[in-house]
Protein backbone atom coordinates (compact mmCIF):
# COMPACT_ATOMS: atom_id res chain seq x y z
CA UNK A 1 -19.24 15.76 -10.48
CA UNK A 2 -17.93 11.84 -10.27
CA UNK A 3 -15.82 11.35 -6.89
CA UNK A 4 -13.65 7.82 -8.15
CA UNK A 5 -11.00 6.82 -5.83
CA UNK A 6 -7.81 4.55 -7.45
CA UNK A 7 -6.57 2.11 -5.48
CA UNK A 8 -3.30 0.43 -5.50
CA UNK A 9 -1.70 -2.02 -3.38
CA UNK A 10 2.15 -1.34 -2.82
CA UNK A 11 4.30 -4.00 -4.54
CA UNK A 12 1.33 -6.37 -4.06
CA UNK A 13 2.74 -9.87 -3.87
CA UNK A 14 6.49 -9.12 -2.47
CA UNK A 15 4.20 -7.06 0.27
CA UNK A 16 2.26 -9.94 1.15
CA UNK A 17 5.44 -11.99 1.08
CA UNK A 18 7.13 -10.05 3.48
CA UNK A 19 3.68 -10.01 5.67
CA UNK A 20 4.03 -13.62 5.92
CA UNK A 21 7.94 -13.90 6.68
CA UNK A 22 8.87 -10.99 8.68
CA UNK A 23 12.64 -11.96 8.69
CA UNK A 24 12.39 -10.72 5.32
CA UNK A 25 12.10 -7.23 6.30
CA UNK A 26 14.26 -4.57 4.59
CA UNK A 27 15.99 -7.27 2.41
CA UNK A 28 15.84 -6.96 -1.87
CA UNK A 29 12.95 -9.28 -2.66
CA UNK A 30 11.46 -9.94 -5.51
CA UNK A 31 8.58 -12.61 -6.23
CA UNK A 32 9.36 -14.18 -10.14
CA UNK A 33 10.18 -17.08 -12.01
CA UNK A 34 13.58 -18.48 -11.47
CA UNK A 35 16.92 -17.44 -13.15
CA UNK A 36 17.97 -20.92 -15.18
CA UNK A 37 14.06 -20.99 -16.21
CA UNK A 38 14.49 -17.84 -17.67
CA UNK A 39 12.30 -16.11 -15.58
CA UNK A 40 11.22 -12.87 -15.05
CA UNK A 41 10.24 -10.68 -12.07
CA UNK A 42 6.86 -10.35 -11.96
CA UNK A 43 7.00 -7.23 -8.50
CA UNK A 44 9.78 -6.36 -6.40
CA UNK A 45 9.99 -4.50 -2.99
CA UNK A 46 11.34 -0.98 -3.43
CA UNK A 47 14.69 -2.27 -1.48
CA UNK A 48 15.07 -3.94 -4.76
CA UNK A 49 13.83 -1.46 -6.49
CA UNK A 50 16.84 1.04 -5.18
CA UNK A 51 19.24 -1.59 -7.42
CA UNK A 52 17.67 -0.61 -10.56
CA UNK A 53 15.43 -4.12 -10.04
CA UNK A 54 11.66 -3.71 -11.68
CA UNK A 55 8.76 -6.05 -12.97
CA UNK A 56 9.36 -7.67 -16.22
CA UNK A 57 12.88 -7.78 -15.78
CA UNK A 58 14.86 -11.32 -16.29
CA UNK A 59 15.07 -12.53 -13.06
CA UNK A 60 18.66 -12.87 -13.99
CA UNK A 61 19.64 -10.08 -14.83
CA UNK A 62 17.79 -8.74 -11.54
CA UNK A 63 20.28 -10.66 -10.01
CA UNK A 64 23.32 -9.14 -11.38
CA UNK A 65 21.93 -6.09 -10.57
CA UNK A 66 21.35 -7.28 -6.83
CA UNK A 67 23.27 -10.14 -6.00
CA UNK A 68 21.54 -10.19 -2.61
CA UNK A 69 17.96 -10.43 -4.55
CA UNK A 70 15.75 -12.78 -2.68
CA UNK A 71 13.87 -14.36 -5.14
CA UNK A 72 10.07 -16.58 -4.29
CA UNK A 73 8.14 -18.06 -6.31
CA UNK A 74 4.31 -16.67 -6.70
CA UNK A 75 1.92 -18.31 -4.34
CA UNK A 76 -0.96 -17.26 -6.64
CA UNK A 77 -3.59 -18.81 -4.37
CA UNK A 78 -2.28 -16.50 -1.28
CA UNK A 79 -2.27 -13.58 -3.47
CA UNK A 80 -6.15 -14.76 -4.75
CA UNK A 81 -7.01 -14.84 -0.95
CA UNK A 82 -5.51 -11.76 -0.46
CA UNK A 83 -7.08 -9.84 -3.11
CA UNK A 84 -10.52 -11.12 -2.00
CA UNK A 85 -10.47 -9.72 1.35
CA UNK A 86 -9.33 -6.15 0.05
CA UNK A 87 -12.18 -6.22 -2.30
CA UNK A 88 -14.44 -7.17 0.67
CA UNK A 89 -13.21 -3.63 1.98
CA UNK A 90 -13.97 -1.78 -0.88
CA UNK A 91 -17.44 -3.64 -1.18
CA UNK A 92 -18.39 -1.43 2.07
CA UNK A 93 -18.93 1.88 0.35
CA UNK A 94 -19.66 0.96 -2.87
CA UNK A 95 -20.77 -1.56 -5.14
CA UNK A 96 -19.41 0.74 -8.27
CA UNK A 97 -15.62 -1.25 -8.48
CA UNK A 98 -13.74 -2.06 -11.60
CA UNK A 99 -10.81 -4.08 -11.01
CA UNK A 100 -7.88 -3.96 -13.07
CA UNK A 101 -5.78 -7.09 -11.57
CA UNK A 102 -5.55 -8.27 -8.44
CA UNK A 103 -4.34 -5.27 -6.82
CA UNK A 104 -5.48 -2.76 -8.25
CA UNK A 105 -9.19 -0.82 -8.73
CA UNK A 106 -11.09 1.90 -9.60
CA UNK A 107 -14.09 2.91 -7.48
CA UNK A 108 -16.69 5.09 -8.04
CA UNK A 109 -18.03 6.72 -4.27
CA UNK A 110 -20.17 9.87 -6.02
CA UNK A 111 -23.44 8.03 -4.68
CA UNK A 112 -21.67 6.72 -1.08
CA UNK A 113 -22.93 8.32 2.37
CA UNK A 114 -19.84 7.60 4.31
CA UNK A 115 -18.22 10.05 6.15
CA UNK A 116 -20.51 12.47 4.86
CA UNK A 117 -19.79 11.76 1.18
CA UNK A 118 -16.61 12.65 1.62
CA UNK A 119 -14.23 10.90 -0.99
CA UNK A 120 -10.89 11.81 0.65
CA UNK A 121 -12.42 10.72 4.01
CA UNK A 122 -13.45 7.28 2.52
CA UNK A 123 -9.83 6.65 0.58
CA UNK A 124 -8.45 7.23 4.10
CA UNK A 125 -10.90 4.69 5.96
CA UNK A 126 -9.79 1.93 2.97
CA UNK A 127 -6.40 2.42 2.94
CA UNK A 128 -6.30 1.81 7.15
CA UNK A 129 -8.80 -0.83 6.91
CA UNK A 130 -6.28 -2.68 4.94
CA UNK A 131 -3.26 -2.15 6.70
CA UNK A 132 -5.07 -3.42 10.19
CA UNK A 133 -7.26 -6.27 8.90
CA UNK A 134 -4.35 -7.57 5.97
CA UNK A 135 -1.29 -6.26 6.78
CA UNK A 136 -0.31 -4.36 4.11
CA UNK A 137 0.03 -1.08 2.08
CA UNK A 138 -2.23 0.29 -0.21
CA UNK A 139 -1.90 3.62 -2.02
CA UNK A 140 -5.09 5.72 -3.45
CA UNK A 141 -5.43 8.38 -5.62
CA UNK A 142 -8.93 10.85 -5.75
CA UNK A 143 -9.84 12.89 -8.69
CA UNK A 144 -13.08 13.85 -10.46
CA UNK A 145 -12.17 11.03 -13.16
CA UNK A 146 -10.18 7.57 -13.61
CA UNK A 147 -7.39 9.20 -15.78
CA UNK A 148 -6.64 11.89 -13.22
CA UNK A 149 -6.88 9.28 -9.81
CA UNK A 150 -4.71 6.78 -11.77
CA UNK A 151 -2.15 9.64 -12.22
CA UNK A 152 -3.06 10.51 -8.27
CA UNK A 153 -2.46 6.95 -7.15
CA UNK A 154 0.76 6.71 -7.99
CA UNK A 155 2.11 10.03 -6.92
CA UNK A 156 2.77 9.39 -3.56
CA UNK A 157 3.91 5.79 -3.06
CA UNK A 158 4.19 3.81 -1.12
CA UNK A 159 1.60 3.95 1.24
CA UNK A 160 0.68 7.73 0.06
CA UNK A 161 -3.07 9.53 -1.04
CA UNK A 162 -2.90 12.22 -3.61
CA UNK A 163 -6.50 13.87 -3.55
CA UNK A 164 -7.12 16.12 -6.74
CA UNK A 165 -10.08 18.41 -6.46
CA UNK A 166 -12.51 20.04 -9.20
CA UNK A 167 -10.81 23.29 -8.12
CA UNK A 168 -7.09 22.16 -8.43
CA UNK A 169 -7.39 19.83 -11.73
CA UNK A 170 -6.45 22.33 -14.27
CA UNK A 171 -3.34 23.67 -12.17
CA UNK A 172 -2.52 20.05 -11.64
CA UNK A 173 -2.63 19.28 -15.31
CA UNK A 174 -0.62 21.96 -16.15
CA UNK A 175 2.74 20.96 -15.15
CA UNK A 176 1.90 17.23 -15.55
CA UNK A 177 5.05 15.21 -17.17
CA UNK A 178 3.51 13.01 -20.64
CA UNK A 179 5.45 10.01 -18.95
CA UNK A 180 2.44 10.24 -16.53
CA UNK A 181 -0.08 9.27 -19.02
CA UNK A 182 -1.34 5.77 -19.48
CA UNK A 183 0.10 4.69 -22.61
CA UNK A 184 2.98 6.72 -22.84
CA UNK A 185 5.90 4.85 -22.15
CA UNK A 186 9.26 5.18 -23.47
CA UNK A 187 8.84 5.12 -27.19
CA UNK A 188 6.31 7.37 -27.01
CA UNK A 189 7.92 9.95 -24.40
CA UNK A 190 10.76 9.90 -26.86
CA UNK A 191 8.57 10.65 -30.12
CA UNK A 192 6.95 13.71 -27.62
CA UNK A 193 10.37 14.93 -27.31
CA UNK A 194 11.24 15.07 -30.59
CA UNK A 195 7.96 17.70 -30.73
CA UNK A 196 9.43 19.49 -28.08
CA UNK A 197 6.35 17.99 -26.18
CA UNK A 198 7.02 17.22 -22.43
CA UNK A 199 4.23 18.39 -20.46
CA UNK A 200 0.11 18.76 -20.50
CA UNK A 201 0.98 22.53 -20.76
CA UNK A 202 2.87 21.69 -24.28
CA UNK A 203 0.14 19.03 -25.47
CA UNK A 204 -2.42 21.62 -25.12
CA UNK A 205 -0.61 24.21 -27.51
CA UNK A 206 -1.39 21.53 -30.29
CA UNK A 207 -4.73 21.17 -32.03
CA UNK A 208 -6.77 18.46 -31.81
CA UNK A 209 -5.74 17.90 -35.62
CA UNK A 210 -2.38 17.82 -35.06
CA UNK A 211 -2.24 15.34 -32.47
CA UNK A 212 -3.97 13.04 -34.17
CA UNK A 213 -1.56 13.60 -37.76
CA UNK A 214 1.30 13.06 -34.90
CA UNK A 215 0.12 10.28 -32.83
CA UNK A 216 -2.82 8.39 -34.81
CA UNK A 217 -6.30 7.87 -32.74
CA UNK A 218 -4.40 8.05 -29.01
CA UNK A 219 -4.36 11.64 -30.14
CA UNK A 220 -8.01 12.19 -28.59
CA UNK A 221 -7.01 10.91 -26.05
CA UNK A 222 -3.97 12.89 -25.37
CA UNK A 223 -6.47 16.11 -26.25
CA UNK A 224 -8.86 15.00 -23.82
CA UNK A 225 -6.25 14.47 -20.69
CA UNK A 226 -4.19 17.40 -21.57
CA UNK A 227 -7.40 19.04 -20.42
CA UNK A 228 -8.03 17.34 -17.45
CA UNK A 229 -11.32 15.70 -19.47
CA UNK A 230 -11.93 11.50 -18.78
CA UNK A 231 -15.58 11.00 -19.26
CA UNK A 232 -15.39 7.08 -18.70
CA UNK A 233 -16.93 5.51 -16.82
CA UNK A 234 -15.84 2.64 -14.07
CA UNK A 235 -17.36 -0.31 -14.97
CA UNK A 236 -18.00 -2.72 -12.40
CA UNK A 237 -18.32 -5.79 -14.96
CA UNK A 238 -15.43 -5.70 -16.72
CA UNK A 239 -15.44 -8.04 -19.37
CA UNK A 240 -12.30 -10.16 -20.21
CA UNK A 241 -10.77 -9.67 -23.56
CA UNK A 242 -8.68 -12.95 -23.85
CA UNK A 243 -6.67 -14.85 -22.24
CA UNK A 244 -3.11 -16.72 -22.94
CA UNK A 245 -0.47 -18.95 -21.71
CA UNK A 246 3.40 -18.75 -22.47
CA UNK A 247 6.82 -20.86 -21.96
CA UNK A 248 9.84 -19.47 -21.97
CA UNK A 249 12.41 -22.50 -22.29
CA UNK A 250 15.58 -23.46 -20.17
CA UNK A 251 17.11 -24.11 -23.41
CA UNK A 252 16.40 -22.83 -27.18
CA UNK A 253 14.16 -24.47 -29.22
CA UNK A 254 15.49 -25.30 -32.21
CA UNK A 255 13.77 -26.28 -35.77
CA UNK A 256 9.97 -26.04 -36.52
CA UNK A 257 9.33 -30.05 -35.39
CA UNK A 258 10.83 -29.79 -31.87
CA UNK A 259 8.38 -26.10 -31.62
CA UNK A 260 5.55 -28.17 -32.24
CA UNK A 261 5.88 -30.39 -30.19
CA UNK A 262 5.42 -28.16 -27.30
CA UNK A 263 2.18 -27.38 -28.79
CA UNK A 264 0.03 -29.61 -27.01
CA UNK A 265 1.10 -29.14 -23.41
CA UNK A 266 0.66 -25.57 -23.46
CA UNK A 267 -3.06 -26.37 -25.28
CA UNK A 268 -3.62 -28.14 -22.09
CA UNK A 269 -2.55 -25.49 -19.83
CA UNK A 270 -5.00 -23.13 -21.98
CA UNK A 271 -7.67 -25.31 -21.58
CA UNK A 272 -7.54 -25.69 -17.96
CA UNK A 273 -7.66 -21.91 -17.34
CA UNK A 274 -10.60 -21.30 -19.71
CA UNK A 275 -12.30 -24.06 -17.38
CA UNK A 276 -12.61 -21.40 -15.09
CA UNK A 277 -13.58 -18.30 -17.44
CA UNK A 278 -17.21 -19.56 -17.66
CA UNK A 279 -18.83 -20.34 -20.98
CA UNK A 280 -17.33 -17.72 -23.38
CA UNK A 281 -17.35 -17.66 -27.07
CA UNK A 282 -14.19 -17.35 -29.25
CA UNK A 283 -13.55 -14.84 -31.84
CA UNK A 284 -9.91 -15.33 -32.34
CA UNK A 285 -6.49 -17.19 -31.41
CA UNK A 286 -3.27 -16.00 -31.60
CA UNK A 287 0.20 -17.47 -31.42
CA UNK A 288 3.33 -15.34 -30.31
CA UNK A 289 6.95 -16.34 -30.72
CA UNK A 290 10.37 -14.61 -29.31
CA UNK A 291 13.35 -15.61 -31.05
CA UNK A 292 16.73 -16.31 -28.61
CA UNK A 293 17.86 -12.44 -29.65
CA UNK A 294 14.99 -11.59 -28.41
CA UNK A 295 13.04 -10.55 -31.49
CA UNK A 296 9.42 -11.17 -31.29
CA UNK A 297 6.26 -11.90 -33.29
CA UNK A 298 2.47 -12.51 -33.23
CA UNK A 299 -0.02 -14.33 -35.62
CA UNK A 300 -3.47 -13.07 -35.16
CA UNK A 301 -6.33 -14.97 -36.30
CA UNK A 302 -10.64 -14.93 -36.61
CA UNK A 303 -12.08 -18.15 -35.37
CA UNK A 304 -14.79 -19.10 -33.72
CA UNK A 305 -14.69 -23.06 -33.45
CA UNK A 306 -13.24 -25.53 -31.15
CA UNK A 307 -9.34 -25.83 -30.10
CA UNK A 308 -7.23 -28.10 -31.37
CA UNK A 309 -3.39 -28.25 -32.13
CA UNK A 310 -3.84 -28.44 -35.60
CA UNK A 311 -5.23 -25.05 -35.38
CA UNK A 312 -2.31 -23.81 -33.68
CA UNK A 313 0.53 -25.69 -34.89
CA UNK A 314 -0.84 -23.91 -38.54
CA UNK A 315 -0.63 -20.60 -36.82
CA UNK A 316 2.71 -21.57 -35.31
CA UNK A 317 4.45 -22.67 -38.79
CA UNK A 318 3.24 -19.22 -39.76
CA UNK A 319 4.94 -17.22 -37.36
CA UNK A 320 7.95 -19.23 -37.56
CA UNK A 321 8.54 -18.66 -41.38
CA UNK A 322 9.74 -14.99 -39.99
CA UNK A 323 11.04 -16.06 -37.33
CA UNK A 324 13.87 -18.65 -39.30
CA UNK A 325 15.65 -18.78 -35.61
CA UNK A 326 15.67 -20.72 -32.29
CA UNK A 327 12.93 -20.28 -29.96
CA UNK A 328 13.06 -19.26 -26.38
CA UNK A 329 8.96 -18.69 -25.85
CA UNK A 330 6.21 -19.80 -27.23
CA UNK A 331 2.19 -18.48 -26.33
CA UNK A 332 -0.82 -19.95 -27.31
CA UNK A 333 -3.76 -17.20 -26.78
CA UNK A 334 -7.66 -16.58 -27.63
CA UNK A 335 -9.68 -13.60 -27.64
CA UNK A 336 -13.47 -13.53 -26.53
CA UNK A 337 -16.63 -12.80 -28.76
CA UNK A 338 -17.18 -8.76 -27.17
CA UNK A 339 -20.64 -9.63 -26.75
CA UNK A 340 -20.36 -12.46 -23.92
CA UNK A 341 -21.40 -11.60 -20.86
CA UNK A 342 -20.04 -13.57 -17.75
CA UNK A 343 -18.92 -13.77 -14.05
CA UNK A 344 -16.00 -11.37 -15.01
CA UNK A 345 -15.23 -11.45 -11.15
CA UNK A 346 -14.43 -15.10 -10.09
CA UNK A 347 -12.99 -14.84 -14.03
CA UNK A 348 -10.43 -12.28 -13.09
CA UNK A 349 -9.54 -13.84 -9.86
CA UNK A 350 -9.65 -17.63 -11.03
CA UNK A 351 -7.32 -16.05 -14.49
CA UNK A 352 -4.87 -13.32 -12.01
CA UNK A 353 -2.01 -15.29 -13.94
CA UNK A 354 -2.62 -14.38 -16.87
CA UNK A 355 -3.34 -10.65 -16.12
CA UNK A 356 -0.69 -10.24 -13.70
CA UNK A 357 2.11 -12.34 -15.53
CA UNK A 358 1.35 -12.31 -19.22
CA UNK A 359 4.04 -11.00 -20.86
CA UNK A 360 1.79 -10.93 -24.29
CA UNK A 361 0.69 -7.19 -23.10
CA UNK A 362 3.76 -5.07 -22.62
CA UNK A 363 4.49 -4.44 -19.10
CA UNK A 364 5.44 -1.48 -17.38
């Protein structure tokens, strides 16, 4: 039986925000891009929270919601720092540790001696390690698998541990809301409703055939959890998939000339960050558009050669044929050949932008 603790720092870079600048202290703050930029909210404290504030939101209309909002910009290379010396505390009872961003991890203790093996014991020693010796809040989950200590994690926060034994997991998953499943957010919840599906209990009174007819391949999934059942692993190289850069524009962009022209820049700005990725092999580029209503769209392509704009201007002109509107954003991505291997560590801490802030991946 695995014993994997979740971690999960507490409104990560807003919490090490108000670390640094006390005075801050049970104000609405929020860490983001600024209002005439158009930008968005990337974490908020949970006194901003209580306004309806959360991440993703335009930082604009956070502050309509919150007049008061505090908003600061992301120190990245604080947040870096930060995240370095948390995983130096998780480094001392196991080498098993799969980040997932900067604040966030899996660990897997099944093998560690601490406290007597104890996995509840250890989440406890991490979680006041990192309150003394960095000054802020973390919240862990434990469970005999990562789908069930994700769910754990987040049960109790902020600054809470939700320990699921082998004993208690099938109670647990039970009575366990679909809205707490990774992947299920709104759209999906809703389409679950409309089956009358709102709980494990109800997923579990559908076959395995069924699900998938209803809900395509996350259907095994959704069999598998409904159950209690996660039989990956954490992986403690976890390999980077892509990686992207976006602008969203103080004003429109309007016509196809003026959206290439903003081409190169952000080619530069993708260049820079794959200087610190390692040597990685393409297998794709992609180019994503959002229209000034908001409507959005992505041109996916195979290639394996060098960057150029060329390349991406042609993917551009694509995307913008159904488009036929003003711009307000404009991303430049590539995606990695699966069978690179590399220094996924200093990778994911040198490239935190683009996992923490890239609003290519829907954000919860």
């Amino acid at each position: 039986m695995r014993k994997i603790i979740h971690c999960d720092c507490d409104c990560f870079y807003a919490s090490v925000e108000l670390r640094d600048d006390p005075s801050l202290k049970g104000r609405p703050v929020a860490v983001g891009g600024a209002a005439e930029r158009r930008g968005v909210v990337a974490t908020c404290n949970y006194e901003a929270r209580a306004f309806g504030v959360h991440s993703a939101m335009p930082t604009a209309s956070a502050l309509r919601r919150c007049p008061d909002l505090i908003v600061l910009t992301p120190r990245m290379d604080k947040y870096r720092e930060v995240a370095l010396q948390i995983r130096e505390i998780f480094s001392r009872y196991t080498e098993q540790i799969e980040p997932l961003s900067l604040d966030e991890a899996y660990l897997d203790v099944s093998a560690c001696d601490a406290f007597q093996g104890s996995a509840t014991r250890i989440a406890q020693a991490i979680r006041q390690q990192v309150r003394e010796e960095v000054g802020i809040t973390i919240s862990a989950g434990v469970a005999p698998n990562k789908f069930l200590a994700k769910v754990a994690s987040d049960w109790d926060k902020p600054d809470g541990l939700t320990v699921i034994t082998p004993t208690q997991v099938d109670e647990f998953v039970l009575s366990l809301p679909v809205s707490k499943i990774h992947g299920v957010g709104k759209v999906m919840a809703a389409r679950m409703a409309e089956q009358e599906i709102f709980t494990c209990a109800d997923l579990r009174r559908r076959s395995l055939d069924e699900l998938l007819m209803l809900f395509g391949k996350f259907g095994h999934q959704l069999y598998s959890y409904a159950r209690g059942v996660d039989e990956r692993s954490v992986k403690p190289h976890r390999e980077r998939k892509s990686l992207s850069v976006e602008t969203t524009f103080a004003q429109d962009i309007a016509g196809l000339d003026a959206a290439k022209s903003k081409v190169a820049n952000l080619l530069e700005e993708l260049e820079t960050r794959l200087s610190g990725v390692g040597d990685k092999r393409f297998s794709g580029v992609f180019v994503k558009l959002k229209s000034a209503n908001f409507r959005q769209t992505t041109i996916d392509r195979r290639y394996e050669g060098d960057l150029h704009c060329a390349l991406f201007e042609q993917l551009l002109e694509e995307a913008w044929l159904r488009m036929a509107s003003s711009l307000r954003l404009i991303g430049l991505g590539v995606r990695f050949a699966a069978s690179d291997q590399g220094d996924t560590k200093m990778a994911l801490l040198k490239g935190v932008r683009e996992e923490q802030l890239d609003l290519f991946s829907e954000v919860d």
